[in-house]
Protein backbone atom coordinates (compact mmCIF):
# COMPACT_ATOMS: atom_id res chain seq x y z
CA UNK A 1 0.00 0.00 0.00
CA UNK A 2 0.90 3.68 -1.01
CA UNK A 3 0.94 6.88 1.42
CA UNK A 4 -0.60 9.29 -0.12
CA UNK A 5 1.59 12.69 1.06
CA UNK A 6 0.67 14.93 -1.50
CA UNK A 7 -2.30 15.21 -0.65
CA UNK A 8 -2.10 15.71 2.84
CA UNK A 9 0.29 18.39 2.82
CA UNK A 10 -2.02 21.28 3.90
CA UNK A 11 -4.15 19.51 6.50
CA UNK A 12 -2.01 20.28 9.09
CA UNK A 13 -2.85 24.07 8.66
CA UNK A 14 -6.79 23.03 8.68
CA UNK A 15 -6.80 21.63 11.91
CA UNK A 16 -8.63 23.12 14.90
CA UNK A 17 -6.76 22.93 17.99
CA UNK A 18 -9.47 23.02 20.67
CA UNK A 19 -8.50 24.12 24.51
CA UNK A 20 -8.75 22.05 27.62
CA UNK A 21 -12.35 21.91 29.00
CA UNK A 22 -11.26 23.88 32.05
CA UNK A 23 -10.23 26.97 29.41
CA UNK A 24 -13.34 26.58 27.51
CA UNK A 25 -15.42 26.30 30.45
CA UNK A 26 -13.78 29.39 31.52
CA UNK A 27 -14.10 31.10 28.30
CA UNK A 28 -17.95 30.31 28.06
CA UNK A 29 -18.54 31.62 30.85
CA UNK A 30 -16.76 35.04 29.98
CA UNK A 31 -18.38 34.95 27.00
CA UNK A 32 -21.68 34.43 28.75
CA UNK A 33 -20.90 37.62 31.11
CA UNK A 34 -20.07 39.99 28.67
CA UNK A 35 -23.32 39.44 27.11
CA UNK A 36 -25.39 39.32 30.10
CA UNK A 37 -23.80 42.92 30.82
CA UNK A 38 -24.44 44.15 27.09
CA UNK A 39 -28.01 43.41 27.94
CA UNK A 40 -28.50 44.71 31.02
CA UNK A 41 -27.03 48.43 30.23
CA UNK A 42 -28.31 48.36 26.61
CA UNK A 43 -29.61 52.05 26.20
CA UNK A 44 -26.88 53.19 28.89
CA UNK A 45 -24.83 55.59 28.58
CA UNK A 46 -22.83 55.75 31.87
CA UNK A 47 -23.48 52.16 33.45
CA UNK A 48 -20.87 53.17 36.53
CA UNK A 49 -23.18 56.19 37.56
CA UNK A 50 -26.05 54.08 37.43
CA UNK A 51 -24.20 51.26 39.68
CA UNK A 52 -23.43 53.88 42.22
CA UNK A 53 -27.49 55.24 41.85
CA UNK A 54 -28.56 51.56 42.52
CA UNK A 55 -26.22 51.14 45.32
CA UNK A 56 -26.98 54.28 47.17
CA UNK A 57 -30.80 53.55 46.78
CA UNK A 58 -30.63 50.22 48.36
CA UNK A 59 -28.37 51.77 51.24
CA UNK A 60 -31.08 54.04 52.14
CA UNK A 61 -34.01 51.52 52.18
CA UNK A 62 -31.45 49.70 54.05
CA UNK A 63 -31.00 52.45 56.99
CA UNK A 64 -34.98 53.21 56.65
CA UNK A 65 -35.87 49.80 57.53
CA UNK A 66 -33.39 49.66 60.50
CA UNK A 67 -34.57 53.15 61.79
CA UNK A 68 -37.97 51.82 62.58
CA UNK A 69 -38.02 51.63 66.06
CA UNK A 70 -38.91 48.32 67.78
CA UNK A 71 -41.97 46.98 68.74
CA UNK A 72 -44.27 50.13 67.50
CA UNK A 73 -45.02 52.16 65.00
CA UNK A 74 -47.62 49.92 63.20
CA UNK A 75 -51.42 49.71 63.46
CA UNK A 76 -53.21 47.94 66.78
CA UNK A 77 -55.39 45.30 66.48
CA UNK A 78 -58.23 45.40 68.66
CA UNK A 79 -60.40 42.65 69.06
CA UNK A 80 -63.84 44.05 70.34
């Protein structure tokens, strides 16, 4: 039987070399980020400033709902 060279002299440039599945895992789920953050600030122009906005916000529900004081400040119920 014959080799046949010739005519596999340029599939070595044709082949895909395919990462690890750690670095593809890795690279999906960059992948999957970058697109999850396209469509979240889509219309956006300053996503930062609106991070900061979103952050302050939930600060100052956060202090509002520890400022209630204890035990009060609710309605009674009054069973008649």
């Amino acid at each position: 039987m014959g080799m046949c060279l010739p005519c596999l002299s340029g599939a070595g440039d044709d082949v895909v070399v395919t990462p690890d599945p750690e670095t593809r895992r890795r690279q999906l789920a960059e992948a999957a980020e970058k697109r999850q953050k396209e469509i979240t600030y889509r219309g956006v122009k300053n996503p930062e400033a609106l991070e900061r906005k979103k952050k302050k916000q939930e600060e100052t529900e956060k202090q509002n709902m520890n400022s209630v004081p204890p035990g009060g400040g609710g309605l009674r119920w009054q069973v008649g």
